[in-house]
N, C-alpha and C. Protein backbone atom coordinates (compact mmCIF):
# COMPACT_ATOMS: atom_id res chain seq x y z
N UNK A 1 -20.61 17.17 -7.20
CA UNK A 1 -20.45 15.75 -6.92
C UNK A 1 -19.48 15.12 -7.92
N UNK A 2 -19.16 13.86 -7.57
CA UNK A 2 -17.70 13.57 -8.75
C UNK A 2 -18.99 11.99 -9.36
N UNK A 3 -18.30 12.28 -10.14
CA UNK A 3 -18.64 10.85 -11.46
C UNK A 3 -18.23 9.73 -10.74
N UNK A 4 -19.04 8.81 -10.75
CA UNK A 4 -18.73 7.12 -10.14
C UNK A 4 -19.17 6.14 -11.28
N UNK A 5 -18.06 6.04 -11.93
CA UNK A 5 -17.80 4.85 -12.37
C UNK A 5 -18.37 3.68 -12.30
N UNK A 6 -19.43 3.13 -12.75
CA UNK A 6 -19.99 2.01 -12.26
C UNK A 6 -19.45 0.67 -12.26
N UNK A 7 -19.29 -0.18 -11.47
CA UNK A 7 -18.41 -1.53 -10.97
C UNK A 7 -18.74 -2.68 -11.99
N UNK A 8 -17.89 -3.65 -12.47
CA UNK A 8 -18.30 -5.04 -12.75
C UNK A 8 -19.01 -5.48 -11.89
N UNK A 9 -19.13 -6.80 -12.62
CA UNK A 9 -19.65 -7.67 -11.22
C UNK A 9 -19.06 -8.90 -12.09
N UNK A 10 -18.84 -9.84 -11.01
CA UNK A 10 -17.87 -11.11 -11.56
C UNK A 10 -18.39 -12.27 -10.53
N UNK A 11 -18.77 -13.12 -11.04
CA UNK A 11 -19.56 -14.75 -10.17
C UNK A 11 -18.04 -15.21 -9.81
N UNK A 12 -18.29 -15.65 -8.59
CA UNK A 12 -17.68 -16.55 -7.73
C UNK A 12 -17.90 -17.66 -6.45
N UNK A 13 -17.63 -18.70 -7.10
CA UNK A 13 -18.41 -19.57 -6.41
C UNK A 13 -19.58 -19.23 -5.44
N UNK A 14 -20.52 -18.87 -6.69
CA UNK A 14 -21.69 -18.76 -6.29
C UNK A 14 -22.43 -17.78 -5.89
N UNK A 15 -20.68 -16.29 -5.46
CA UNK A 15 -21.17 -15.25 -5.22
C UNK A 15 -21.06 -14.27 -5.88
N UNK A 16 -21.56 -12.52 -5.66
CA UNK A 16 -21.40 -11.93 -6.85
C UNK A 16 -20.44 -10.83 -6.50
N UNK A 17 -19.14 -10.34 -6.91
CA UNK A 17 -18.35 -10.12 -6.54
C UNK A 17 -17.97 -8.66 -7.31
N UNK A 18 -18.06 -7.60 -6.46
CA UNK A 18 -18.06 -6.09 -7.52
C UNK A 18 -16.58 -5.41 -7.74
N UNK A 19 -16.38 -5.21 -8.96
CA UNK A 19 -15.38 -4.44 -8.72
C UNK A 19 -14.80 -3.57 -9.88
N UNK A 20 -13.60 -2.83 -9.43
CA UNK A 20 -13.49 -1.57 -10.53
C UNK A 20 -13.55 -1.66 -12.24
N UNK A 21 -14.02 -0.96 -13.16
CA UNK A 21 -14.40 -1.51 -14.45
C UNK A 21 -13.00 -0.75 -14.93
N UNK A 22 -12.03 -1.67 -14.90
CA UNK A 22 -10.99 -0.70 -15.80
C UNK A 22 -11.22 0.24 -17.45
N UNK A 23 -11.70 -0.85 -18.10
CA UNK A 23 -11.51 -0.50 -19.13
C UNK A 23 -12.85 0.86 -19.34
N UNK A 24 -13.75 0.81 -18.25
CA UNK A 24 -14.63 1.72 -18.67
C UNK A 24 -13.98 3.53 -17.82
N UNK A 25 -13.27 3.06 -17.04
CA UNK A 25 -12.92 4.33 -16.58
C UNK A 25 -11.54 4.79 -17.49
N UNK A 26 -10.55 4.02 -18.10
CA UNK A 26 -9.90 4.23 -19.18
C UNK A 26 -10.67 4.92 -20.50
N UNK A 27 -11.93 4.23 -20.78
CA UNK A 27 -12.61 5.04 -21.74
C UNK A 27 -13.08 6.32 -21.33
N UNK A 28 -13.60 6.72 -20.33
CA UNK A 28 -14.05 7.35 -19.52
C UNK A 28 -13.11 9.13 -20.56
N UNK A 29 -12.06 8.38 -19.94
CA UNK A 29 -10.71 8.96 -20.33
C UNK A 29 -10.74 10.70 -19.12
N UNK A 30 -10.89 10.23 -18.02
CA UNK A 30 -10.91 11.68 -17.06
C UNK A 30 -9.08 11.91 -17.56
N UNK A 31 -9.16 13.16 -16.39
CA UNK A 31 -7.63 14.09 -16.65
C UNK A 31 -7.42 13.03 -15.45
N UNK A 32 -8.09 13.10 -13.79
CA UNK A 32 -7.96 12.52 -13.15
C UNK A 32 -8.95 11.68 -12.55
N UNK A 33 -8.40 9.94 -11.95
CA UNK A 33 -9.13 9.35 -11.23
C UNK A 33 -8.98 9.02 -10.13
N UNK A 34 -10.00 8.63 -9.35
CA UNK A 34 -9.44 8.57 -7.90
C UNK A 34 -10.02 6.90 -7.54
N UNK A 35 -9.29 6.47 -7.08
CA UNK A 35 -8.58 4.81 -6.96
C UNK A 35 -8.56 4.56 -5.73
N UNK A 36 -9.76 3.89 -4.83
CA UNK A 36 -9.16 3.60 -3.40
C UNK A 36 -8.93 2.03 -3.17
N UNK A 37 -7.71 1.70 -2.12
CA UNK A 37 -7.14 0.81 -1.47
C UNK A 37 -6.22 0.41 -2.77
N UNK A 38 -5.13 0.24 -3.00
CA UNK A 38 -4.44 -0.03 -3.76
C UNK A 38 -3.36 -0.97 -3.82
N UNK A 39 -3.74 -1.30 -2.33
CA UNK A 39 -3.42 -2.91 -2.44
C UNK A 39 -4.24 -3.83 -2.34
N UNK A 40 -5.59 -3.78 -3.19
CA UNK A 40 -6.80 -4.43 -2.61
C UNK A 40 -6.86 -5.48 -3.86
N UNK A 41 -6.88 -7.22 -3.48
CA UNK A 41 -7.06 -8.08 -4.45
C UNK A 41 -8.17 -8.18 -5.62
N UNK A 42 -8.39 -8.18 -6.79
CA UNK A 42 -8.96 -8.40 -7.34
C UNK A 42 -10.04 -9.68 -6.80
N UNK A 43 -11.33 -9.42 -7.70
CA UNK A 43 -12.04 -10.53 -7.84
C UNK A 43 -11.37 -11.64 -8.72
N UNK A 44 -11.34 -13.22 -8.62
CA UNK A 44 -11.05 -13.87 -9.61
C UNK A 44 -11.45 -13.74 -10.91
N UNK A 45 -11.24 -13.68 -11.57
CA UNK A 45 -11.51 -13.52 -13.23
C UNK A 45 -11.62 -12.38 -14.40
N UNK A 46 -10.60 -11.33 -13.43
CA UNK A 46 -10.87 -9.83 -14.27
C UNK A 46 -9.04 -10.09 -14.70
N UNK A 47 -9.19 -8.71 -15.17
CA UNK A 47 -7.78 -9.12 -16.27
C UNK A 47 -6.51 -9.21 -15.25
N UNK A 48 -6.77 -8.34 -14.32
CA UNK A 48 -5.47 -8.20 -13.20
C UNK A 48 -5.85 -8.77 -11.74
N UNK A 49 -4.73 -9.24 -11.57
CA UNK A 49 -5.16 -9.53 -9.84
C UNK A 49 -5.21 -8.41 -8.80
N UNK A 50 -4.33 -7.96 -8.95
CA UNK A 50 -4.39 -6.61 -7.64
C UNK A 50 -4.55 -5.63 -8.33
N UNK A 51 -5.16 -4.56 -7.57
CA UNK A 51 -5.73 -2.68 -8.06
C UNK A 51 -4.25 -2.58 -8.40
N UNK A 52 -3.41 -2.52 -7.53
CA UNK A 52 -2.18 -1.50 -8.42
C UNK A 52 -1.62 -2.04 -10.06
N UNK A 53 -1.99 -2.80 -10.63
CA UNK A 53 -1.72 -3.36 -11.59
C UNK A 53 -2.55 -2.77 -12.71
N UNK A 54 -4.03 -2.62 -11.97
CA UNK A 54 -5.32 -1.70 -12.61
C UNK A 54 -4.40 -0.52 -12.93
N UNK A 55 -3.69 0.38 -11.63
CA UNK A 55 -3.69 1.85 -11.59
C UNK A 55 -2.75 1.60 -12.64
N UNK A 56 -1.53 1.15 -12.75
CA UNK A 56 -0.72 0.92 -13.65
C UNK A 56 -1.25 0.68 -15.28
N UNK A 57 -2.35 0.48 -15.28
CA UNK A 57 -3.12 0.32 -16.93
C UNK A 57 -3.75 1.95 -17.19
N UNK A 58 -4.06 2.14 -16.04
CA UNK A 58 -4.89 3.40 -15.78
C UNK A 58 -4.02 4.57 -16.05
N UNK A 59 -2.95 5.00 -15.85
CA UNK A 59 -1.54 5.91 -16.00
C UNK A 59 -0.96 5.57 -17.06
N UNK A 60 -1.03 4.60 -17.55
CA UNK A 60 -0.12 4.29 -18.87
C UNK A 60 -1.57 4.62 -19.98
N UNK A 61 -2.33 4.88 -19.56
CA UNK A 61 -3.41 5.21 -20.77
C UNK A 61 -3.65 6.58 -20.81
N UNK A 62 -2.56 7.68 -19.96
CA UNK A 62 -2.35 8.94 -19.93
C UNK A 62 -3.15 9.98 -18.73
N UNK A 63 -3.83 9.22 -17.83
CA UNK A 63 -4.95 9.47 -16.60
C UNK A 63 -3.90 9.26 -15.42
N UNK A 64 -3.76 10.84 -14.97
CA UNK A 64 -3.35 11.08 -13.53
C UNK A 64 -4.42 10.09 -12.66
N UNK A 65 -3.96 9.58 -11.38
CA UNK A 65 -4.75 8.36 -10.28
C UNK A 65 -3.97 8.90 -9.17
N UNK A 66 -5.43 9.39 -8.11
CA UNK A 66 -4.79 9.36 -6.98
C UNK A 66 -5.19 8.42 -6.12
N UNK A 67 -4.92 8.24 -5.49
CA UNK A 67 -5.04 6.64 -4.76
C UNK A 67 -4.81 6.78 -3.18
N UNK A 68 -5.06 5.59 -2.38
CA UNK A 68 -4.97 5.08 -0.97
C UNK A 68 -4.21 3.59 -0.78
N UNK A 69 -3.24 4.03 -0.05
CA UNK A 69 -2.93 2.41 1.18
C UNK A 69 -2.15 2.80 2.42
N UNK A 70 -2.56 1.58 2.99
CA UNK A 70 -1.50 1.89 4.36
C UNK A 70 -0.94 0.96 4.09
N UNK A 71 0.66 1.98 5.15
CA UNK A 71 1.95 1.92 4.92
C UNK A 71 1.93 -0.21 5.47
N UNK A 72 1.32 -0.96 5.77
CA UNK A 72 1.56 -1.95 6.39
C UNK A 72 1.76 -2.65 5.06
N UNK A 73 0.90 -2.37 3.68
CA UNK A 73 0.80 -2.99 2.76
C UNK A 73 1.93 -2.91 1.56
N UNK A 74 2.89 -1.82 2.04
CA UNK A 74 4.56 -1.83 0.95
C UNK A 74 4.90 -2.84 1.73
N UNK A 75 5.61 -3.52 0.16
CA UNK A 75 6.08 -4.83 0.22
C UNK A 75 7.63 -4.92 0.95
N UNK A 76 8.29 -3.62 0.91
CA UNK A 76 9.32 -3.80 1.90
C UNK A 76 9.22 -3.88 3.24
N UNK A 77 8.30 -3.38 3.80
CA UNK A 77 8.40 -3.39 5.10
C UNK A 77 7.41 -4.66 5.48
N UNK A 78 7.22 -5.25 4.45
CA UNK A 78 6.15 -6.93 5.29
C UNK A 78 6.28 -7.18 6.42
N UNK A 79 7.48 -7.99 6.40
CA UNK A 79 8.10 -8.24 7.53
C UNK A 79 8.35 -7.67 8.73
N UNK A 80 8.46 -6.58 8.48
CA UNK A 80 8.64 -5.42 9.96
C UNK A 80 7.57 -5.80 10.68
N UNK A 81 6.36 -5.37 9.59
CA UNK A 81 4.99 -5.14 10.13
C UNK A 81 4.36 -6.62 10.45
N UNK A 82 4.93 -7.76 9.96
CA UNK A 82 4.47 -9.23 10.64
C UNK A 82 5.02 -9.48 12.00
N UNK A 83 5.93 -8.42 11.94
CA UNK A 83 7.05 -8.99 13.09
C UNK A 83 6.61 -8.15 14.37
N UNK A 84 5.92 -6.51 14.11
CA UNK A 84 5.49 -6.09 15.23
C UNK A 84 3.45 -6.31 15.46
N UNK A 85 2.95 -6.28 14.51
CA UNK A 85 1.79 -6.73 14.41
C UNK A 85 1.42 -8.50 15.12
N UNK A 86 2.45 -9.00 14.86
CA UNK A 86 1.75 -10.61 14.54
C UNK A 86 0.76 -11.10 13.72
N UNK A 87 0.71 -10.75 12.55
CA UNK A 87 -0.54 -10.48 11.47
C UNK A 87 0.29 -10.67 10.44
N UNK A 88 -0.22 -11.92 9.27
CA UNK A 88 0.12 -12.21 8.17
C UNK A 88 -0.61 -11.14 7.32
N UNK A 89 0.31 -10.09 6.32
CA UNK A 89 0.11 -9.61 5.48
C UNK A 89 0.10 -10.02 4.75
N UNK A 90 -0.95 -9.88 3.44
CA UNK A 90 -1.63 -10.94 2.39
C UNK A 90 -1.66 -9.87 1.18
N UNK A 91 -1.80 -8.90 0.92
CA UNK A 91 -1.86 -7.91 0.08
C UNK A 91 -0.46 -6.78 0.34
N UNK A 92 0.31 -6.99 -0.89
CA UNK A 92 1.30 -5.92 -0.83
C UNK A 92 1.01 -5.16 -2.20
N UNK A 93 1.78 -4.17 -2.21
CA UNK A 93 2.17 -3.28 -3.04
C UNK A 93 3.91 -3.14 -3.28
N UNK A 94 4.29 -3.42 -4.57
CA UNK A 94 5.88 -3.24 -4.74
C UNK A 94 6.01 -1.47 -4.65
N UNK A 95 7.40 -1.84 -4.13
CA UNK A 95 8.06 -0.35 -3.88
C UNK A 95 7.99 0.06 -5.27
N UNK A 96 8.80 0.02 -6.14
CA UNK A 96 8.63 0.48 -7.49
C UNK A 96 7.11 1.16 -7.97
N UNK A 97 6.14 0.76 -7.67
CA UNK A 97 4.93 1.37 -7.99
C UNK A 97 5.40 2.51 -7.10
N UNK A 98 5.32 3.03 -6.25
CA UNK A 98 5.39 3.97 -5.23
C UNK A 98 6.57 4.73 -5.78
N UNK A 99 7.48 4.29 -6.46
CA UNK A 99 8.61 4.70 -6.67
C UNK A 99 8.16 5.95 -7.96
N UNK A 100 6.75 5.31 -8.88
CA UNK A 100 7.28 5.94 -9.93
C UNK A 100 5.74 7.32 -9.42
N UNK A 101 5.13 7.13 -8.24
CA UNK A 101 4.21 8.64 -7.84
C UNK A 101 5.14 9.65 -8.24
N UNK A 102 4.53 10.05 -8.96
CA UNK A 102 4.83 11.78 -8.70
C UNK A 102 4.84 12.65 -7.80
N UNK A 103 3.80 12.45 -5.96
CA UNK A 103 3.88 12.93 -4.92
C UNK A 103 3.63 11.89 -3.96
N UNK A 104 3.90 11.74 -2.84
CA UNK A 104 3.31 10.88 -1.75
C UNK A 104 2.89 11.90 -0.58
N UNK A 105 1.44 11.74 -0.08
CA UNK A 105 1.64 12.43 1.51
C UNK A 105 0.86 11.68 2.33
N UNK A 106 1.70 11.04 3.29
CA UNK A 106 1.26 10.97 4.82
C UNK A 106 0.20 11.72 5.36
N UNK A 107 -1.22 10.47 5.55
CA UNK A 107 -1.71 11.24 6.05
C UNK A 107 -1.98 10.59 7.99
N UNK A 108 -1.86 11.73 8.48
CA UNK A 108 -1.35 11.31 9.71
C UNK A 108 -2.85 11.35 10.63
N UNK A 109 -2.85 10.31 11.47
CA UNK A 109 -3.48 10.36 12.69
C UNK A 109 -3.12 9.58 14.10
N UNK A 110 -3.86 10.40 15.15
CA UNK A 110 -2.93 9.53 16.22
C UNK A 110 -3.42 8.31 16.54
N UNK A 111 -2.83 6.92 16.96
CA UNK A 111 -3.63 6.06 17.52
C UNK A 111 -4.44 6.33 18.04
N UNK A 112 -4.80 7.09 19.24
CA UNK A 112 -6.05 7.52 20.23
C UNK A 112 -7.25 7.99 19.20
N UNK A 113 -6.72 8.62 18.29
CA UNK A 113 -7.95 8.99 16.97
C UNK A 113 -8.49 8.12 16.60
N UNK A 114 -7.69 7.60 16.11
CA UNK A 114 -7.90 6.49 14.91
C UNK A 114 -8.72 5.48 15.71
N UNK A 115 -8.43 5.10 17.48
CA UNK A 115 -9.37 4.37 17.68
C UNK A 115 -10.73 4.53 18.03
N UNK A 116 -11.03 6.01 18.44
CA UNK A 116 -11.99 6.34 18.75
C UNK A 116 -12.87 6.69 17.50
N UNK A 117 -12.61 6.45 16.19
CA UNK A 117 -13.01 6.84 15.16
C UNK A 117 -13.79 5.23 14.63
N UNK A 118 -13.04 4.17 15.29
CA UNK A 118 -13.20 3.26 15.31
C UNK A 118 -14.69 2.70 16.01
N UNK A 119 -14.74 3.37 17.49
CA UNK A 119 -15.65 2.71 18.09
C UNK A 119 -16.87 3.87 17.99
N UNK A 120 -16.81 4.44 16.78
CA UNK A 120 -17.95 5.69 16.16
C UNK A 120 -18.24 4.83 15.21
N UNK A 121 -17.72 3.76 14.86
CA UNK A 121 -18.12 2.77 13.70
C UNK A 121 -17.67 3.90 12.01
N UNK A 122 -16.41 4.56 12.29
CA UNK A 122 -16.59 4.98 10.86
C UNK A 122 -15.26 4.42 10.38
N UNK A 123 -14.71 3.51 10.93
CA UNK A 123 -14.06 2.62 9.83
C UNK A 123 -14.33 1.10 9.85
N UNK A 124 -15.08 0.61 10.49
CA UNK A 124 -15.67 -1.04 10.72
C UNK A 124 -16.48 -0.83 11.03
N UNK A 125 -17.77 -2.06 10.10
CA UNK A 125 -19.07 -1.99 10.78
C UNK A 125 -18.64 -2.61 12.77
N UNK A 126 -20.11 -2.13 13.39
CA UNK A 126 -19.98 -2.29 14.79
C UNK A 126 -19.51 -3.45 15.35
N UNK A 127 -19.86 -4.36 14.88
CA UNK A 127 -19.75 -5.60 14.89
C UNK A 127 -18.10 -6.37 15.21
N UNK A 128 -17.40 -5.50 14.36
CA UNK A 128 -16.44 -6.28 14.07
C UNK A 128 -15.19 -4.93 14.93
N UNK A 129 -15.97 -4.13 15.05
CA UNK A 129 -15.05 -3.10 16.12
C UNK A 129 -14.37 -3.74 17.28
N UNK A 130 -15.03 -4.06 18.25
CA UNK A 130 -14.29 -4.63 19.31
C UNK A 130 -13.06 -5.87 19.07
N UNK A 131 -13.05 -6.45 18.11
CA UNK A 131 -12.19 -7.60 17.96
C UNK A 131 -11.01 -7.02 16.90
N UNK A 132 -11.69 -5.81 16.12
CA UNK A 132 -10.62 -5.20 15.67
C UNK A 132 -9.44 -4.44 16.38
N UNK A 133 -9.99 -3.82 17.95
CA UNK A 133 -9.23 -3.18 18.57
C UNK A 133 -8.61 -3.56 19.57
N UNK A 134 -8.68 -4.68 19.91
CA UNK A 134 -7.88 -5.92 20.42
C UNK A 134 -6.71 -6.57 20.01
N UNK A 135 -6.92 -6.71 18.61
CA UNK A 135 -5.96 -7.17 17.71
C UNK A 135 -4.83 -6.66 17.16
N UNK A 136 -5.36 -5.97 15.83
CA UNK A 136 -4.28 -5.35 14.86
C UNK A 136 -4.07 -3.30 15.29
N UNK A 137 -5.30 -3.12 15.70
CA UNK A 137 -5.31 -1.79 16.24
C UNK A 137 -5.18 -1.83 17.74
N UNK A 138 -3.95 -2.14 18.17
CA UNK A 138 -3.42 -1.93 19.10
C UNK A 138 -2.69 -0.51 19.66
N UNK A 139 -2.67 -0.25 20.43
CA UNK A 139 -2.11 1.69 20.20
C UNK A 139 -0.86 1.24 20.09
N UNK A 140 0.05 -0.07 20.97
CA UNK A 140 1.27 -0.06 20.29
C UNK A 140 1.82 -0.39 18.86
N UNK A 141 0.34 -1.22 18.29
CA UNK A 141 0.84 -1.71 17.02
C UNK A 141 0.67 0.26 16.12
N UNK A 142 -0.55 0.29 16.41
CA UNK A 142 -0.44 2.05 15.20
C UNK A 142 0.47 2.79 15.59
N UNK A 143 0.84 2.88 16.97
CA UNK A 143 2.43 3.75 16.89
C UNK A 143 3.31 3.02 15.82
N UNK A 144 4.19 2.08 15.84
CA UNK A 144 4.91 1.28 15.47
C UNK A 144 4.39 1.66 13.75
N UNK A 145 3.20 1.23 13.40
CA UNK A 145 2.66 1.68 11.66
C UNK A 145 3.40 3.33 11.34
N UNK A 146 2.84 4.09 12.30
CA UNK A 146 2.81 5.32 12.15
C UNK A 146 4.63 5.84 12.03
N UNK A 147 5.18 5.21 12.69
CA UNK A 147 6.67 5.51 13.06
C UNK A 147 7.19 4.78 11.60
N UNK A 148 6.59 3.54 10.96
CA UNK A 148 7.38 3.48 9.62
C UNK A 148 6.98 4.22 8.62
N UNK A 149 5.73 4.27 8.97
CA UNK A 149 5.27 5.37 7.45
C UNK A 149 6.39 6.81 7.84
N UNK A 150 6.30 7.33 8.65
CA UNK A 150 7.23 8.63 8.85
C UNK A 150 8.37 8.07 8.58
N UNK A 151 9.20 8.04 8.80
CA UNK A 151 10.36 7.09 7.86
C UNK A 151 10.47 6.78 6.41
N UNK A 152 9.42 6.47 6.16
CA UNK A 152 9.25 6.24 4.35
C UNK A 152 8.82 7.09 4.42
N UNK A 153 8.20 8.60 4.45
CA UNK A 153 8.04 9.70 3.55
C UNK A 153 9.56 10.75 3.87
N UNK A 154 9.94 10.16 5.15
CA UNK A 154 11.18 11.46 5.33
C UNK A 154 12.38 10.69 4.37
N UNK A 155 12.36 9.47 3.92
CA UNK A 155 13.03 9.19 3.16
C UNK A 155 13.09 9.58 1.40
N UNK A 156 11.56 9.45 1.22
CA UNK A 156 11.76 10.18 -0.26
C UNK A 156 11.73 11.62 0.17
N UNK A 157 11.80 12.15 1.14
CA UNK A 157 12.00 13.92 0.91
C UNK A 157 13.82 13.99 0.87
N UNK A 158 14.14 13.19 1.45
CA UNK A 158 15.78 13.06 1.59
C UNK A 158 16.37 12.95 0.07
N UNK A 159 15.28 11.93 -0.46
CA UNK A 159 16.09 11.84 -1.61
C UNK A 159 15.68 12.78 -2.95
N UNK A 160 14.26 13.43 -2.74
CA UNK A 160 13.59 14.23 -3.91
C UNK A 160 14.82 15.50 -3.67
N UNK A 161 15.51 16.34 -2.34
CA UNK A 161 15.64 17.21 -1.94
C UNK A 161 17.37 17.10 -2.98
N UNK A 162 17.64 18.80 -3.53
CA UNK A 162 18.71 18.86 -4.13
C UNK A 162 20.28 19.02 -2.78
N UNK A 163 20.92 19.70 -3.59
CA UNK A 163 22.18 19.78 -3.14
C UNK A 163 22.88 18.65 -2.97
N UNK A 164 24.43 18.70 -2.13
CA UNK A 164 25.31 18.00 -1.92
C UNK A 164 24.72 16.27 -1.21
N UNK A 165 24.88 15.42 -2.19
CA UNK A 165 24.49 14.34 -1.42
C UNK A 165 25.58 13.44 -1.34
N UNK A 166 25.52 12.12 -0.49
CA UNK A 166 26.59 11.49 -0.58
C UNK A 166 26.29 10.30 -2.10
N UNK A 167 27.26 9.55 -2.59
CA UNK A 167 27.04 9.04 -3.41
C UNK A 167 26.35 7.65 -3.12
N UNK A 168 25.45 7.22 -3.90
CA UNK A 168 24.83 5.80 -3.75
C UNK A 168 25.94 4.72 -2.88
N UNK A 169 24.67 4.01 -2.14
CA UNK A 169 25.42 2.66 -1.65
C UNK A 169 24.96 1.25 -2.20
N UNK A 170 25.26 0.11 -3.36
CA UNK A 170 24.72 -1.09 -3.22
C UNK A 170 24.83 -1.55 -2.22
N UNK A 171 23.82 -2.80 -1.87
CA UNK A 171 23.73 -3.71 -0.87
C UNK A 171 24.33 -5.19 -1.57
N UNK A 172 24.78 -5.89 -1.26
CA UNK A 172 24.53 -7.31 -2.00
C UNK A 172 24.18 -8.34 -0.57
N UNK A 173 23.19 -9.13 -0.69
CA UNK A 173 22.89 -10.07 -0.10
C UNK A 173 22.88 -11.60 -0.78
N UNK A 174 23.21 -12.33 0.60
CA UNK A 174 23.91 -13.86 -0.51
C UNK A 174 23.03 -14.13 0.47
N UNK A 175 21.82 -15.26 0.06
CA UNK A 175 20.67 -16.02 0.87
C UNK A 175 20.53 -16.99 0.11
N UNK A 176 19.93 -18.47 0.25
CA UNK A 176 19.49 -19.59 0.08
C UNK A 176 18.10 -19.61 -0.59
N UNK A 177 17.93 -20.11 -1.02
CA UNK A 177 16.67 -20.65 -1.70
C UNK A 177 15.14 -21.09 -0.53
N UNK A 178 15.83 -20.81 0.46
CA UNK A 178 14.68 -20.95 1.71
C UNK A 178 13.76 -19.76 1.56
N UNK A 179 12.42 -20.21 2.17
CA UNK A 179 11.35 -19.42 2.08
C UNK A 179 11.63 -18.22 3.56
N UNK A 180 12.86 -18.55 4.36
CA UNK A 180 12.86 -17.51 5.44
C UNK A 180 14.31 -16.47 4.88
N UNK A 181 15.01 -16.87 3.37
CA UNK A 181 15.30 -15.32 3.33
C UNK A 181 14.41 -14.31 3.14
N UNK A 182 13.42 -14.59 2.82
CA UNK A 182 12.85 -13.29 2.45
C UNK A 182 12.56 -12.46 3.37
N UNK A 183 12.87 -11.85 4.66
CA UNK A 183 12.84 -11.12 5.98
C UNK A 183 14.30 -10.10 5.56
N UNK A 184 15.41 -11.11 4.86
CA UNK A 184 16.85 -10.62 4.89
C UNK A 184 16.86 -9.90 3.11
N UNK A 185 16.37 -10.61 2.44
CA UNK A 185 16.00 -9.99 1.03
C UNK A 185 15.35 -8.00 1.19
N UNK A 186 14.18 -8.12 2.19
CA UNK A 186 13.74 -7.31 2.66
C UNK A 186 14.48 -5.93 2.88
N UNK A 187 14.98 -6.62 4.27
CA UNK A 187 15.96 -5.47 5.30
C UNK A 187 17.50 -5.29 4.16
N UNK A 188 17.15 -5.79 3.14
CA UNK A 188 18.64 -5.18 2.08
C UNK A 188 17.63 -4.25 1.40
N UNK A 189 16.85 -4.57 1.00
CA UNK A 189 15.96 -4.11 -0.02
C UNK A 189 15.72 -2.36 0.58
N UNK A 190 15.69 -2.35 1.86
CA UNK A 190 15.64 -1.02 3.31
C UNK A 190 16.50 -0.48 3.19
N UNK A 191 17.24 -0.78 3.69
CA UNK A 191 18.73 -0.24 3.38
C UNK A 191 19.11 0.24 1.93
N UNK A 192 19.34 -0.35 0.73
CA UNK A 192 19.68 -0.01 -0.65
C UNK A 192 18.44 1.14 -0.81
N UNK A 193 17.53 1.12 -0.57
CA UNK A 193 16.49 2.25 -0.92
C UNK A 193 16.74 3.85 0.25
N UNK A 194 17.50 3.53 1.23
CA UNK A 194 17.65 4.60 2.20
C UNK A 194 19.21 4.78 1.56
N UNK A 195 19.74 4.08 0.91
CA UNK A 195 21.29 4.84 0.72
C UNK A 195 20.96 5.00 -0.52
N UNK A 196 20.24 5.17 -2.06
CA UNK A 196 19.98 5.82 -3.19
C UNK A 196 20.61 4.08 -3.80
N UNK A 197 20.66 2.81 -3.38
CA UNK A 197 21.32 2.33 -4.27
C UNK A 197 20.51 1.20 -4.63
N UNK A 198 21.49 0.24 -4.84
CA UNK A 198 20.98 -1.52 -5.93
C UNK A 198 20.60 -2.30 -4.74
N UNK A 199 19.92 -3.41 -5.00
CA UNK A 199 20.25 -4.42 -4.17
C UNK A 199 20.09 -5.30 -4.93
């Protein structure tokens, strides 16, 4: 059986709110820890707001972390995924965290799985199944998930992989101070990371 870490707990208006004890699994001091949802918000009042900020304390204190997210929650592709979802994404993860893994793997399943795994109740209580699979688990929306995550892993194999490559491309994008570049900030941000370059 593996060691579990036992959780804070942190009051919030009124309720009691559990969550990962950094500093005790840092003391802990494993070779490795294992970290799930990693784009998942903190409770108010612990030292960091989001887990990846945790994992980031957690690795810099010399502790391999293997971890979980779906691909909806990299911060480059927000937008894609608001745009084919219709669903405000609220929790991201910066590329750069991802950037500095040592491995990434895809783990794959088909929509038809994934929903029938669904209405077995082993990823939502029962309750909240049917309105989940209406919505965001749509078979066209998890194709569409599934088709960017494959894309972002065949992209870092493109770029981990040796031999003859072509040389980097910057992007430069000129946008306004409006809250709707950020869709175009994005799709540079896509691009400069699929050609090895700046943006």
């Amino acid at each position: 059986t593996l060691e579990v870490v036992p959780r804070i707990s942190v009051e919030y208006r009124g309720t009691c709110l559990d969550d990962m004890d950094v500093e005790a699994v840092i003391r802990r001091a494993p070779h490795v820890a294992l970290v799930d949802e990693l784009a998942h918000t903190n409770a108010p009042g612990v030292k960091h707001a989001k887990r990846w900020e945790d994992v980031e304390d957690i690795r810099d204190a010399g502790i391999d972390v293997v971890t979980t997210m779906n691909i909806q929650h990299l911060e480059s592709v927000k937008d894609l995924v608001e745009r084919i979802a219709g669903i405000s994404v609220h929790e991201t993860v910066p590329d750069t965290v991802l950037d500095r893994a040592d491995e990434i793997q895809f783990i794959d399943i088909t929509p038809e799985a994934l929903r029938k795994r669904m209405r077995h109740g082993n990823v939502y209580p029962q309750d909240r199944v049917e309105t989940a699979l209406h919505n965001f688990f749509r078979p066209g929306n998890l194709a569409a998930l599934r088709e960017i995550g494959l894309r972002y892993v065949a992209s870092r194999v493109e770029a981990d992989r040796g031999g003859i490559i072509a040389p980097p491309e910057n992007v430069l994008v000129s946008v306004s101070g409006r809250r709707s570049a950020e869709p175009l900030i994005r799709r540079a941000v896509r691009i400069a990371r699929r050609e090895r370059g700046l943006c």
